[in-house]
Protein backbone atom coordinates (compact mmCIF):
# COMPACT_ATOMS: atom_id res chain seq x y z
CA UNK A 1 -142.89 -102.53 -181.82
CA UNK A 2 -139.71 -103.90 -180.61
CA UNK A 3 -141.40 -107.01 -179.92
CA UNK A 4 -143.18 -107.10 -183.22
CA UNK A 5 -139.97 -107.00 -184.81
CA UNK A 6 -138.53 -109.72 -183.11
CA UNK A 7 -142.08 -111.92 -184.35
CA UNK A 8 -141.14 -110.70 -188.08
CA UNK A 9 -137.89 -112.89 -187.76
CA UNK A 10 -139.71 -115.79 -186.54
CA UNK A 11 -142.27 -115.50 -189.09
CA UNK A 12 -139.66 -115.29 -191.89
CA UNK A 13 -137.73 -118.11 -190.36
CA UNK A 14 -141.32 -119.95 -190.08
CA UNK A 15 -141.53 -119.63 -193.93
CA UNK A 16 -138.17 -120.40 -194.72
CA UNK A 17 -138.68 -123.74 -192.67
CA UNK A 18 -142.05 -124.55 -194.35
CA UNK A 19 -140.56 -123.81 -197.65
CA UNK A 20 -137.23 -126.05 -197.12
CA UNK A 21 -138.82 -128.72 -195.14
CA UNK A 22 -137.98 -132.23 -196.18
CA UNK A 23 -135.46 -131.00 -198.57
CA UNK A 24 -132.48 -133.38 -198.93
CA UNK A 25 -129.25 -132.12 -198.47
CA UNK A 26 -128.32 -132.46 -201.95
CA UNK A 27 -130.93 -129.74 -202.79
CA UNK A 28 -129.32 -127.80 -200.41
CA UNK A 29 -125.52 -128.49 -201.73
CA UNK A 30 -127.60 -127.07 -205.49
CA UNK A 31 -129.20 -123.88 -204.28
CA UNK A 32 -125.72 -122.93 -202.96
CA UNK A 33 -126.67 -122.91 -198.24
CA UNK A 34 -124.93 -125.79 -198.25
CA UNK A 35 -122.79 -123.77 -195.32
CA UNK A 36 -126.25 -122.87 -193.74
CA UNK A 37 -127.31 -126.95 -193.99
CA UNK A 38 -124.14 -127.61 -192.67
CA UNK A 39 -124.06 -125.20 -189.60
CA UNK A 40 -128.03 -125.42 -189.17
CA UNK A 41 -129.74 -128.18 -190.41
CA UNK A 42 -133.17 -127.27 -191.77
CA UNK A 43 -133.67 -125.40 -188.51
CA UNK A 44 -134.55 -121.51 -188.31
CA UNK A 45 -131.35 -119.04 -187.35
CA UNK A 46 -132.32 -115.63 -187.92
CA UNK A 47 -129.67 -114.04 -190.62
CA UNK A 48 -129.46 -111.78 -193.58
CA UNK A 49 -128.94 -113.14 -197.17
CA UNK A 50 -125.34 -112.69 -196.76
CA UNK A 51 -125.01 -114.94 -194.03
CA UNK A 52 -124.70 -112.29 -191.10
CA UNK A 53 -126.71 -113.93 -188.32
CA UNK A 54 -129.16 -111.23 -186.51
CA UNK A 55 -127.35 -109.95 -183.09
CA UNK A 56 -127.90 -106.89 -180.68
CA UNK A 57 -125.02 -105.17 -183.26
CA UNK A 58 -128.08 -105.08 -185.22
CA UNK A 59 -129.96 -102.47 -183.22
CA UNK A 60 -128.41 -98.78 -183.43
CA UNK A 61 -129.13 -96.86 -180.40
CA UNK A 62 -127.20 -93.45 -179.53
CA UNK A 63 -129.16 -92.49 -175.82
CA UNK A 64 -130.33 -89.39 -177.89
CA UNK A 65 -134.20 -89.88 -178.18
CA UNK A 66 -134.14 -87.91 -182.10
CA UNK A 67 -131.47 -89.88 -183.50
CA UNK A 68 -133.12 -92.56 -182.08
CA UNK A 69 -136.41 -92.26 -184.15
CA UNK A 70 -134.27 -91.21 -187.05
CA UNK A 71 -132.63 -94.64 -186.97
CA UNK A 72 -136.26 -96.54 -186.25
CA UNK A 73 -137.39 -94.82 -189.42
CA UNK A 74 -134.62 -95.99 -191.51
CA UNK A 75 -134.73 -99.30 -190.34
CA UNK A 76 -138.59 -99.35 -191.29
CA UNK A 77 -137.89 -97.91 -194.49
CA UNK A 78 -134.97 -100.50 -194.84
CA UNK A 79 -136.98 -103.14 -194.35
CA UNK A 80 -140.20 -102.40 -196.51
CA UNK A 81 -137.60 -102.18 -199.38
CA UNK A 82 -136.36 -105.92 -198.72
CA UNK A 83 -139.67 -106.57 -198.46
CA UNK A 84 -140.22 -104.97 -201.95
CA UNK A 85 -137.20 -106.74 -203.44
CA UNK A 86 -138.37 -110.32 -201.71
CA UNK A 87 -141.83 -109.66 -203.86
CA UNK A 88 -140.20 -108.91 -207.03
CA UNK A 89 -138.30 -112.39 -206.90
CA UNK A 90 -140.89 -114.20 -205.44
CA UNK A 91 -143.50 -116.57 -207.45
CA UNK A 92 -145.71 -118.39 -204.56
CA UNK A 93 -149.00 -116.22 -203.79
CA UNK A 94 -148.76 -117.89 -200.46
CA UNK A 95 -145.08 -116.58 -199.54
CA UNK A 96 -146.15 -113.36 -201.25
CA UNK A 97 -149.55 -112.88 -199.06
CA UNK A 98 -146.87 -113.41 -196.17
CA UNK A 99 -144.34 -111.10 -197.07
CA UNK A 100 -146.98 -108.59 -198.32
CA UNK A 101 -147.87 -108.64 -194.45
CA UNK A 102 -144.69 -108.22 -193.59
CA UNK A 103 -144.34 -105.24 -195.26
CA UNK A 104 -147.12 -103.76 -194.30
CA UNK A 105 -146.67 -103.61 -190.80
CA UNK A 106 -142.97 -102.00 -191.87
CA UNK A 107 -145.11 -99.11 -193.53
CA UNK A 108 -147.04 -98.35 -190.12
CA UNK A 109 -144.25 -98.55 -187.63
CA UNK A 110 -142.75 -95.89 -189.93
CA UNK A 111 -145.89 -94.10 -189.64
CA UNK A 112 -146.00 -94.34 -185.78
CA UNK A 113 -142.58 -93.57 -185.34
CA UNK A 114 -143.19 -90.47 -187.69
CA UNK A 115 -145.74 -89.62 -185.20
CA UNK A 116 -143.21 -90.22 -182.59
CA UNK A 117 -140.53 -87.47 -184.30
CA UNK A 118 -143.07 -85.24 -185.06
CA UNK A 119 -144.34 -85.38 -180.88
CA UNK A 120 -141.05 -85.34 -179.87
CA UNK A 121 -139.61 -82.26 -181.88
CA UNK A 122 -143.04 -79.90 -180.73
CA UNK A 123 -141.49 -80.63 -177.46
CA UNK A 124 -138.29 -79.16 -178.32
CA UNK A 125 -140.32 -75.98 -179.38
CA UNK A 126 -141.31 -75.09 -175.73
CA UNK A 127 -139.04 -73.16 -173.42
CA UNK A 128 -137.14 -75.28 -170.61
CA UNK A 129 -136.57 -73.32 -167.38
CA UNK A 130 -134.25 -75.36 -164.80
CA UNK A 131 -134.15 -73.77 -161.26
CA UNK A 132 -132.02 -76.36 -159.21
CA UNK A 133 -132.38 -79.22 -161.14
CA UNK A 134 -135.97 -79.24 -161.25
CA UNK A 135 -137.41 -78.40 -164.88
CA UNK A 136 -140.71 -75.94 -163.81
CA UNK A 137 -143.44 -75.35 -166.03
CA UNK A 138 -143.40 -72.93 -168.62
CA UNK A 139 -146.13 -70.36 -167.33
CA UNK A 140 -144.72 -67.36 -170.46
CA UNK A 141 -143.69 -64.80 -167.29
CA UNK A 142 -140.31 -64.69 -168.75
């Protein structure tokens, strides 16, 4: 999924660059990026509509695998609702059949990661006996 992800920004960027190519500068200056034109050209750099440009701080990760998965389906859920928003403003059926995509492939990493949690906490359910170390198997002796 991670590298799925990482194609989502370069299909956004894709659009973006489609959508602004050829644009002069002066359009630019009038939809208000003139700070992206200025830093970027017309080229793609992955960043939110604020300006924050995508970086590892991005990427929450704690080393505990449930938090972990709690985060993922946040981030899912996070995204589908830009997604959402992104539709609402939108007018092109071609950037919306993109973004419509987009979103849905947000919907079933949510799904899989669901599955994921749901895996992962059954697991927690069984009894753990450590002799030395050395986790052996659960045989219901005890």
């Amino acid at each position: 999924m991670g590298t799925e992800e990482l194609a989502h920004l370069e299909i956004v960027g894709s659009l973006v660059s489609q959508l602004s190519k050829n644009a002069p500068p002066k359009e630019w200056n009038e939809m208000g990026s003139w700070e992206y034109y200025a830093d970027n050209g017309a080229s793609v750099f992955p960043q939110n509509s604020q300006g924050s440009p995508f970086n590892a701080a991005s990427i929450a990760v704690t080393g505990d695998p449930l938090t972990n998965l709690y985060e993922n389906l946040a981030a899912e859920q996070k995204a589908r609702a830009v997604y959402d928003n992104i539709l609402k403003l939108s007018d092109d059926p071609d950037v919306n059949e993109v973004i419509k995509f987009l979103r849905q492939r947000e919907i079933v990493h949510f799904q899989r990661f669901g599955e994921a949690l749901d895996k992962m906490q059954s697991k927690l359910q069984h009894k753990k006996v450590y002799v030395n170390g050395i986790k052996k198997p659960d045989c219901g002796c005890n």
